[in-house]
PDB file of N, CA and C in Angstrom:
ATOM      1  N   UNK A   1      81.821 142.383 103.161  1.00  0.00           N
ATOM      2  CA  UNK A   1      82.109 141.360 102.169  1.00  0.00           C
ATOM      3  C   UNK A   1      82.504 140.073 102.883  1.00  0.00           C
ATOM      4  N   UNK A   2      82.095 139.156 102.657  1.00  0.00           N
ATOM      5  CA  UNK A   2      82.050 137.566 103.040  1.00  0.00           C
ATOM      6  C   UNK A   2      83.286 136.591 102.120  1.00  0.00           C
ATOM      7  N   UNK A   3      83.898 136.137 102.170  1.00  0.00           N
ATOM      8  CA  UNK A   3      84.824 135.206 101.562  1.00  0.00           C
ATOM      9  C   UNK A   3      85.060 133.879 102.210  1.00  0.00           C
ATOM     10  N   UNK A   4      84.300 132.658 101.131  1.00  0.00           N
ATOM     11  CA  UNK A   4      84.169 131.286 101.779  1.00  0.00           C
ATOM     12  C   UNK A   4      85.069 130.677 101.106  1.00  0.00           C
ATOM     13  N   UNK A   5      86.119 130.603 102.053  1.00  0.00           N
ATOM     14  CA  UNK A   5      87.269 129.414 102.057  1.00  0.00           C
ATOM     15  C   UNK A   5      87.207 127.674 102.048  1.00  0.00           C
ATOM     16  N   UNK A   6      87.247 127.546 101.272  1.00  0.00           N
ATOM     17  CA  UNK A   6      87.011 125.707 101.824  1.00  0.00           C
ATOM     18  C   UNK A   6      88.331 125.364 102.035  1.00  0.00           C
ATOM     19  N   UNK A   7      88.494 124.443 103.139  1.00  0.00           N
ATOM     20  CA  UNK A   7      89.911 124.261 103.533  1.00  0.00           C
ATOM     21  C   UNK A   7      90.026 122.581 103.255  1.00  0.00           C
ATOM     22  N   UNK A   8      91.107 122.590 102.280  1.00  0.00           N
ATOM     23  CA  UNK A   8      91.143 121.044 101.894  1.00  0.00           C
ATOM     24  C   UNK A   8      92.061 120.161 102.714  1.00  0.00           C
ATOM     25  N   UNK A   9      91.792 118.925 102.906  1.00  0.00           N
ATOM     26  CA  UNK A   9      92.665 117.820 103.841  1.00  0.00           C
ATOM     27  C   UNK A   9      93.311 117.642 103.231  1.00  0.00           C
ATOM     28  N   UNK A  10      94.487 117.569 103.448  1.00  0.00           N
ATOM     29  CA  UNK A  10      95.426 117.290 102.898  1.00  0.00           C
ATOM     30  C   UNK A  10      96.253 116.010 103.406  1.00  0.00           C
ATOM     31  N   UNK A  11      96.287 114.630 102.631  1.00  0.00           N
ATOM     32  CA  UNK A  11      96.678 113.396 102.785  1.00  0.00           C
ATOM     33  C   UNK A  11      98.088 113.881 102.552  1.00  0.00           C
ATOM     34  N   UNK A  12      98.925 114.161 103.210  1.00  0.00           N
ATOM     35  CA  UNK A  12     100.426 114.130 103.219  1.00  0.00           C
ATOM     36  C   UNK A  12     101.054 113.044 103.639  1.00  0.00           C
ATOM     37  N   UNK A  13     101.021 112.020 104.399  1.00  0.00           N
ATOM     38  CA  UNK A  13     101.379 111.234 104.986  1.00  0.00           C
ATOM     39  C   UNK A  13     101.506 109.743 104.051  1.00  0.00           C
ATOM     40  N   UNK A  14     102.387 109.547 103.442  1.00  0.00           N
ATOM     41  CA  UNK A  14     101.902 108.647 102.507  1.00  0.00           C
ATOM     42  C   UNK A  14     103.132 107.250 103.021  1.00  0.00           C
ATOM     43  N   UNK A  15     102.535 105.782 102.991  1.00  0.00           N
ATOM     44  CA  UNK A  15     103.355 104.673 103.532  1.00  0.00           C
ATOM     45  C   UNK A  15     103.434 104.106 102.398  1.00  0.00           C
ATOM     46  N   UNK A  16     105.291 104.401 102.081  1.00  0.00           N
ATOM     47  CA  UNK A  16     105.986 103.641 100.554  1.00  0.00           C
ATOM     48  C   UNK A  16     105.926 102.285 101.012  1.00  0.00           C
ATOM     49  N   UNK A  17     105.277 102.182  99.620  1.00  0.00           N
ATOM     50  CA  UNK A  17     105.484 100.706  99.339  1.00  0.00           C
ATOM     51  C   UNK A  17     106.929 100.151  98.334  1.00  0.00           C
ATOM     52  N   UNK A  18     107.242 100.574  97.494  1.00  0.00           N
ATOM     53  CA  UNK A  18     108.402 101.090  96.477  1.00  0.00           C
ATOM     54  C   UNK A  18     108.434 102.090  95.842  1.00  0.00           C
ATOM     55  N   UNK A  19     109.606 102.133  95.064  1.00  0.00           N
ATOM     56  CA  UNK A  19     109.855 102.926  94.219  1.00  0.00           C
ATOM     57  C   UNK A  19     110.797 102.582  93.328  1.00  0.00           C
ATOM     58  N   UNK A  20     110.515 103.117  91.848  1.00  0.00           N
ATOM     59  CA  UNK A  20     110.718 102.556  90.862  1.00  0.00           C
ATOM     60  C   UNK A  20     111.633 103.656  89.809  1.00  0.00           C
ATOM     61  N   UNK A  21     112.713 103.030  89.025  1.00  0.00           N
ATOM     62  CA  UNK A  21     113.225 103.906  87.926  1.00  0.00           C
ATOM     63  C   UNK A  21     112.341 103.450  86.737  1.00  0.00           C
ATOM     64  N   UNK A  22     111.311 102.364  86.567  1.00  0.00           N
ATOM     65  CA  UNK A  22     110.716 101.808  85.657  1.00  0.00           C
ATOM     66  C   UNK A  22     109.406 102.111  85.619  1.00  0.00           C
ATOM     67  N   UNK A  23     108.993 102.982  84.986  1.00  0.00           N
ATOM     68  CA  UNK A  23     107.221 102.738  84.781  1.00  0.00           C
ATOM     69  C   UNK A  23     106.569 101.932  85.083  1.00  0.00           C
ATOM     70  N   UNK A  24     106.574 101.049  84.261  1.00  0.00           N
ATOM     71  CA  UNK A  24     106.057  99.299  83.973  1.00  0.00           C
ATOM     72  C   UNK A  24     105.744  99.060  85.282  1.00  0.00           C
ATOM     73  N   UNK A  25     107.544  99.069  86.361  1.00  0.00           N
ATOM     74  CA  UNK A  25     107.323  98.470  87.352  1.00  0.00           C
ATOM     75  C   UNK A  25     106.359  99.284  88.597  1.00  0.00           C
ATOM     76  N   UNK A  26     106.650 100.838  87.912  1.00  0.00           N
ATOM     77  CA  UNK A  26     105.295 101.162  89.287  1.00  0.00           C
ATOM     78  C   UNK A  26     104.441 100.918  88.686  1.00  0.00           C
ATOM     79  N   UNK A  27     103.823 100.897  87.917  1.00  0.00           N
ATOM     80  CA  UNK A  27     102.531 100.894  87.547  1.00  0.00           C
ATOM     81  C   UNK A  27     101.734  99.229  88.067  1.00  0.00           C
ATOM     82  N   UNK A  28     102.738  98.274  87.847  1.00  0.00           N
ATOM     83  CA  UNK A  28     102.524  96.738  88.004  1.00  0.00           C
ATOM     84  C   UNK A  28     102.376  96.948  89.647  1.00  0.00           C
ATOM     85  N   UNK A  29     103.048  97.675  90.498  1.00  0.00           N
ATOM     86  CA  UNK A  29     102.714  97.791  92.017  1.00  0.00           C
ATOM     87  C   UNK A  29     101.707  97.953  92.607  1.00  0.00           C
ATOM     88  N   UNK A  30     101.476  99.283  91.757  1.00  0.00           N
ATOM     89  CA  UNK A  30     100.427 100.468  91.805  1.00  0.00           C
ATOM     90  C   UNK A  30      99.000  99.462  91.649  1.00  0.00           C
ATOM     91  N   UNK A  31      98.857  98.680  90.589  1.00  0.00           N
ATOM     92  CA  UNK A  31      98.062  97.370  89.906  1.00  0.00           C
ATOM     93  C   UNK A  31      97.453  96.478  91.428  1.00  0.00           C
ATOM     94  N   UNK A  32      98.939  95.938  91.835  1.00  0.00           N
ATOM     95  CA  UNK A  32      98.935  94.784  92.652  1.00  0.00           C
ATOM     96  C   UNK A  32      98.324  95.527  93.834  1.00  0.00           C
ATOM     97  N   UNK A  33      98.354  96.708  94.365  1.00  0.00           N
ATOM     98  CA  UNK A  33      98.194  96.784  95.603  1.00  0.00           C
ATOM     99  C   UNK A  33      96.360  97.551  95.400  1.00  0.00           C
ATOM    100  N   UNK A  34      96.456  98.201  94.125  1.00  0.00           N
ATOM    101  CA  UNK A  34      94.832  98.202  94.194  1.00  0.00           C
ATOM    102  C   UNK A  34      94.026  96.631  93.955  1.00  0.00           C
ATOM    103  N   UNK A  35      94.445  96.216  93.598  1.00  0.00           N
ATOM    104  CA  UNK A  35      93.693  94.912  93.300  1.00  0.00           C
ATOM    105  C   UNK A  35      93.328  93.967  95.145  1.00  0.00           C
ATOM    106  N   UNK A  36      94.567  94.466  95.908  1.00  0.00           N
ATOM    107  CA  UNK A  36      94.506  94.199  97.068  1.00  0.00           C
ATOM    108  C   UNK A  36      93.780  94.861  97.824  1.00  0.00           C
ATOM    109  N   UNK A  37      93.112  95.812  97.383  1.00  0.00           N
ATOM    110  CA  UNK A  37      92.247  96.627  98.166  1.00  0.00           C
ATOM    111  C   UNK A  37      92.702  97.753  99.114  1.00  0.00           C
ATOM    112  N   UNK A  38      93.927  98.535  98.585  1.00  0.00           N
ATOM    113  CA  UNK A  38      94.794  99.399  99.213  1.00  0.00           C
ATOM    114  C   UNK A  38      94.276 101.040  98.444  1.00  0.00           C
ATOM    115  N   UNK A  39      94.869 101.587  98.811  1.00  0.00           N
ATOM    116  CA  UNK A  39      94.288 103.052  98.165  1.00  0.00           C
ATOM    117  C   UNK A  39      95.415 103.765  97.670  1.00  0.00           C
ATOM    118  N   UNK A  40      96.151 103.024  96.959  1.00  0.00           N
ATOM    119  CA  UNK A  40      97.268 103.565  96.448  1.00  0.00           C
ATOM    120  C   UNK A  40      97.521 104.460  95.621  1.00  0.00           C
ATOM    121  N   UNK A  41      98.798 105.489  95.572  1.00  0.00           N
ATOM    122  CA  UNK A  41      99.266 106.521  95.016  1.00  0.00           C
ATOM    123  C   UNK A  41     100.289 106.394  94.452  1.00  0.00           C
ATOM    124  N   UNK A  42     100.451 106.946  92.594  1.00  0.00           N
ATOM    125  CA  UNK A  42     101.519 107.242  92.335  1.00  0.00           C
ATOM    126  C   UNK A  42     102.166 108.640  92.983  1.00  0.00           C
ATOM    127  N   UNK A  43     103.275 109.044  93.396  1.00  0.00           N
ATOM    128  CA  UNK A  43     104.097 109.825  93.928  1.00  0.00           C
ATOM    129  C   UNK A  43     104.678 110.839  92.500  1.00  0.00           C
ATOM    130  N   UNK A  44     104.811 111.919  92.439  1.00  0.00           N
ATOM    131  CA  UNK A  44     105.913 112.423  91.858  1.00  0.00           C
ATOM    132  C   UNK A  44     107.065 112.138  91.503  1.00  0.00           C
ATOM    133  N   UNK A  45     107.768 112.165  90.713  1.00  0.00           N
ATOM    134  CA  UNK A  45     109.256 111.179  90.674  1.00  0.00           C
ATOM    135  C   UNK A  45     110.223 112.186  91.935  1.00  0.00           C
ATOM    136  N   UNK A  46     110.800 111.142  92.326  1.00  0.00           N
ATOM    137  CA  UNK A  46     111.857 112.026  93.007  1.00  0.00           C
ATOM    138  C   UNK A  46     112.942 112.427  92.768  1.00  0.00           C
ATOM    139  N   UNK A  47     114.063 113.112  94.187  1.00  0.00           N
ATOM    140  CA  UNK A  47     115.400 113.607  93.453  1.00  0.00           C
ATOM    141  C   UNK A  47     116.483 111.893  92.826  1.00  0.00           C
ATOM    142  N   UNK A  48     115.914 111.198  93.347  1.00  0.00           N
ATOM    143  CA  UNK A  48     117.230 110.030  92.594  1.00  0.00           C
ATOM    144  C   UNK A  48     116.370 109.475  90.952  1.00  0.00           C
ATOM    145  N   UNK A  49     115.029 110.135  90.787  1.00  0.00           N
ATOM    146  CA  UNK A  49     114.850 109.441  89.448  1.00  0.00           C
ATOM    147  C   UNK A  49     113.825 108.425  89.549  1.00  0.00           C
ATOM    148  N   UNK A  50     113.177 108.041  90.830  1.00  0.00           N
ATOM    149  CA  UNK A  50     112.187 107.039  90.967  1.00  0.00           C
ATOM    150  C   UNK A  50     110.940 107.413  90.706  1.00  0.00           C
ATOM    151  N   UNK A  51     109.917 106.662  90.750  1.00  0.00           N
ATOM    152  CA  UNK A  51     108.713 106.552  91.089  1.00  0.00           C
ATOM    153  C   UNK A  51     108.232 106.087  92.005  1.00  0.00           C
ATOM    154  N   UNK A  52     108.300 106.592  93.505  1.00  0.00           N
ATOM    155  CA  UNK A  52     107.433 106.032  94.361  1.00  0.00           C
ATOM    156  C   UNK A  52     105.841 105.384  94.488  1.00  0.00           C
ATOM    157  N   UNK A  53     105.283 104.251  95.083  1.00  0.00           N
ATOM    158  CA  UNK A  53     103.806 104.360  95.306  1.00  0.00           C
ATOM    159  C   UNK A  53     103.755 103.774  96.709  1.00  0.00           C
ATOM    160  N   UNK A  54     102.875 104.278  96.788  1.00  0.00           N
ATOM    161  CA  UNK A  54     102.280 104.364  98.522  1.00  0.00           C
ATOM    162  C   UNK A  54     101.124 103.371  98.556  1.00  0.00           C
ATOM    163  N   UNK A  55     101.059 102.648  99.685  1.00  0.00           N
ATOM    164  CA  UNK A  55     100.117 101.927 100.048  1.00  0.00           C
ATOM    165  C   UNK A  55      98.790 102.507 100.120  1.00  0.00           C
ATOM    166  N   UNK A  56      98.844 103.566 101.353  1.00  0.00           N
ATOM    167  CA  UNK A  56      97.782 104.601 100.650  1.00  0.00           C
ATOM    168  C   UNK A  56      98.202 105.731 101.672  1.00  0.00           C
ATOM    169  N   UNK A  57      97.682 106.755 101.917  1.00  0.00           N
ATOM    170  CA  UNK A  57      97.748 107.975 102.572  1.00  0.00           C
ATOM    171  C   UNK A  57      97.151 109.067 103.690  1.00  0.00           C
ATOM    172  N   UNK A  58      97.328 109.501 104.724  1.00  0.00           N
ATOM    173  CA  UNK A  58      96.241 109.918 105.940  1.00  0.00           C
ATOM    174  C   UNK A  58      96.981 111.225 105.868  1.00  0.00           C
ATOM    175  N   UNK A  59      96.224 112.068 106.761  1.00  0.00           N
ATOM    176  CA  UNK A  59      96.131 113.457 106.703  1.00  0.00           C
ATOM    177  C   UNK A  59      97.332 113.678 108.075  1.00  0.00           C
ATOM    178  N   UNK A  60      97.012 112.688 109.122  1.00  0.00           N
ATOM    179  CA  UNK A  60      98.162 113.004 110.093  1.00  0.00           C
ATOM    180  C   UNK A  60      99.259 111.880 110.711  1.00  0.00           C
ATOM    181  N   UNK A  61      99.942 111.920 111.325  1.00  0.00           N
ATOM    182  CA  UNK A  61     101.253 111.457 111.320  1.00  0.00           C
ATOM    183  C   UNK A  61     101.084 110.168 112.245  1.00  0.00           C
ATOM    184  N   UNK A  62     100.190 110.332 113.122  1.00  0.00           N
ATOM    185  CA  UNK A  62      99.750 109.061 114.183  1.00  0.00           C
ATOM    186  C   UNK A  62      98.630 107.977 113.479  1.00  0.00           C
ATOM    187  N   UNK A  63      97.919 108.588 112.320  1.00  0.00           N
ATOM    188  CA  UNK A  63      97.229 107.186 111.843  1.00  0.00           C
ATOM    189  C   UNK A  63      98.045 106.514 110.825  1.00  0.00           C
ATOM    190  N   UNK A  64      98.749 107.621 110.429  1.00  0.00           N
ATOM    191  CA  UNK A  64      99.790 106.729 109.291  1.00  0.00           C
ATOM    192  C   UNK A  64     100.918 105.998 110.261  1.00  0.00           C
ATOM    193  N   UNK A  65     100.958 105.867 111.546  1.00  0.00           N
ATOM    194  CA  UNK A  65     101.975 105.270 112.108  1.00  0.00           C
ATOM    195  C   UNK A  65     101.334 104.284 112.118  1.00  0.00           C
ATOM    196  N   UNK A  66      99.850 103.822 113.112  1.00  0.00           N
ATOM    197  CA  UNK A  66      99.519 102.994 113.312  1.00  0.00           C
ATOM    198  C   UNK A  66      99.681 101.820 112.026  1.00  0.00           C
ATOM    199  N   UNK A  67      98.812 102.680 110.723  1.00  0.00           N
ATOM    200  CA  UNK A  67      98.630 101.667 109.697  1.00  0.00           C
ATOM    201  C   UNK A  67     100.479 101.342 109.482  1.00  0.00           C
ATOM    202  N   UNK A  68     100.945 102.078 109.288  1.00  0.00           N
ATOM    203  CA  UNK A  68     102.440 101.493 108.953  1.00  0.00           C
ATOM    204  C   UNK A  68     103.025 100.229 109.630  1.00  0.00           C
ATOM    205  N   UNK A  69     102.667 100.288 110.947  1.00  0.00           N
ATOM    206  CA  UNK A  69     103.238  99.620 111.557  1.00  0.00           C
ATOM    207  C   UNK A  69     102.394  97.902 111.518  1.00  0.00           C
ATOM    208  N   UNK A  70     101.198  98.161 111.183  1.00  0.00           N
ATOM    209  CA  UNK A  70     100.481  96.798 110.540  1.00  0.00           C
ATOM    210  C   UNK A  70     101.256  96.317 108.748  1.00  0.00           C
ATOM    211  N   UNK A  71     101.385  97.341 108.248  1.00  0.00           N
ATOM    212  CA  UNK A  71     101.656  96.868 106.509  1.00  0.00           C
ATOM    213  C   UNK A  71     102.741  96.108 107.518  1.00  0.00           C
ATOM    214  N   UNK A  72     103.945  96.585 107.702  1.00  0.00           N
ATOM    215  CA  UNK A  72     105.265  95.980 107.849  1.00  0.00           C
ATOM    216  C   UNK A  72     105.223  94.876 108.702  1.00  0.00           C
ATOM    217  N   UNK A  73     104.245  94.315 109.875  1.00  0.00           N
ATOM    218  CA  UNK A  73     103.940  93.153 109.693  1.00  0.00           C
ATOM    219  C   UNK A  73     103.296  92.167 108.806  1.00  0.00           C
ATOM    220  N   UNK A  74     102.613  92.580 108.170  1.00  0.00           N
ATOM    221  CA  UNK A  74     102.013  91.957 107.134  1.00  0.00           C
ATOM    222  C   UNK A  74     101.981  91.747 105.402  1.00  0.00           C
ATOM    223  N   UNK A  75     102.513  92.831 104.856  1.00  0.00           N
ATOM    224  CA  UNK A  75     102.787  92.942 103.535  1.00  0.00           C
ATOM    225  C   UNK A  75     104.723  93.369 103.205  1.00  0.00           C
ATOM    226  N   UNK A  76     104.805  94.119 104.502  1.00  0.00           N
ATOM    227  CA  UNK A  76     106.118  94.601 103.449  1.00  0.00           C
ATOM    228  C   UNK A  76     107.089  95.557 104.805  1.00  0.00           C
ATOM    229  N   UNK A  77     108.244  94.321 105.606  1.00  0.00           N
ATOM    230  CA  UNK A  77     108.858  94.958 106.036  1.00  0.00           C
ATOM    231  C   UNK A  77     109.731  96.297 106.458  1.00  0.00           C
ATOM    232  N   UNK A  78     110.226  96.680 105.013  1.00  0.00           N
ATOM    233  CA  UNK A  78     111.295  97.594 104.937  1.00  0.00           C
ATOM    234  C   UNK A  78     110.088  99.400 104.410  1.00  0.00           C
ATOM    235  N   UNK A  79     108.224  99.110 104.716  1.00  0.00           N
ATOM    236  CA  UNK A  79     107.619 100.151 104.172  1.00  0.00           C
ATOM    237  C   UNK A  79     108.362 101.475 104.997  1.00  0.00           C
ATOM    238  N   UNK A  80     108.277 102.252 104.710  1.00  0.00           N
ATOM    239  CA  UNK A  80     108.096 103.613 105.500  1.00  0.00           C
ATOM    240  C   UNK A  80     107.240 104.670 104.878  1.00  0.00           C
ATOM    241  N   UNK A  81     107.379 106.067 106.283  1.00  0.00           N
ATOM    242  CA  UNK A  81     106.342 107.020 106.179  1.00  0.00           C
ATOM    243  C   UNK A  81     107.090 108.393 105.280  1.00  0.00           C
ATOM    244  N   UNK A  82     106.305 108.529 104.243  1.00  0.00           N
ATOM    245  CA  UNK A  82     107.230 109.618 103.296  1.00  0.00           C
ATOM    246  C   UNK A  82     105.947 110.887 103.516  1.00  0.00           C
ATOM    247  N   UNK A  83     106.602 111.965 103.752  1.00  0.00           N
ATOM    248  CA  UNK A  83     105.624 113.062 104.142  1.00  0.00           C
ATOM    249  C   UNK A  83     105.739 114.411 102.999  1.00  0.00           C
ATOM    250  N   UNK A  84     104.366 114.626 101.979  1.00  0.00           N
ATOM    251  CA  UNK A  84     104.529 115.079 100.606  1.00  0.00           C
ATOM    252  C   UNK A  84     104.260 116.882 101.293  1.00  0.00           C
ATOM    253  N   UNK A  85     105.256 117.791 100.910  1.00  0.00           N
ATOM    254  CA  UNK A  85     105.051 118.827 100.998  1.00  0.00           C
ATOM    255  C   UNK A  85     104.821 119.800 100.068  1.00  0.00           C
TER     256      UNK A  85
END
């Protein structure tokens, strides 16, 4: 017997852009940064009650550094790397 697994990538690596107790306001983020041509994600709410969104997301920990370390020169100082398990 044969059993074909497909093994999915998994984008864990995701670079916050904010996070929000307001809908409206992720969603208006979420808006702004696709319109910018980003590949952005709403997040799950978290344990304080937010809505995170991510700039966008990579499968491992060294391309999401690189790109991180460009957003925060260029769009958004204080981003960091939030890792979805």
């Amino acid at each position: 017997m044969t059993v074909n697994i497909e093994r999915k990538t998994s984008e864990n690596f995701h670079i916050i852009a904010g996070a929000f107790g307001v809908k409206s306001n992720a969603d208006k983020l979420y808006n702004n940064l696709l319109s910018k041509g980003y590949n952005p994600t709403k997040l799950p709410l978290n344990d304080k009650g937010l809505i995170p969104i991510s700039f966008d997301n990579f499968s491992n920990r060294k391309d999401a550094v690189i790109a991180l370390r460009q957003l925060q020169m260029s769009e958004n100082k204080d981003a960091w790397i939030f890792v979805l398990e």
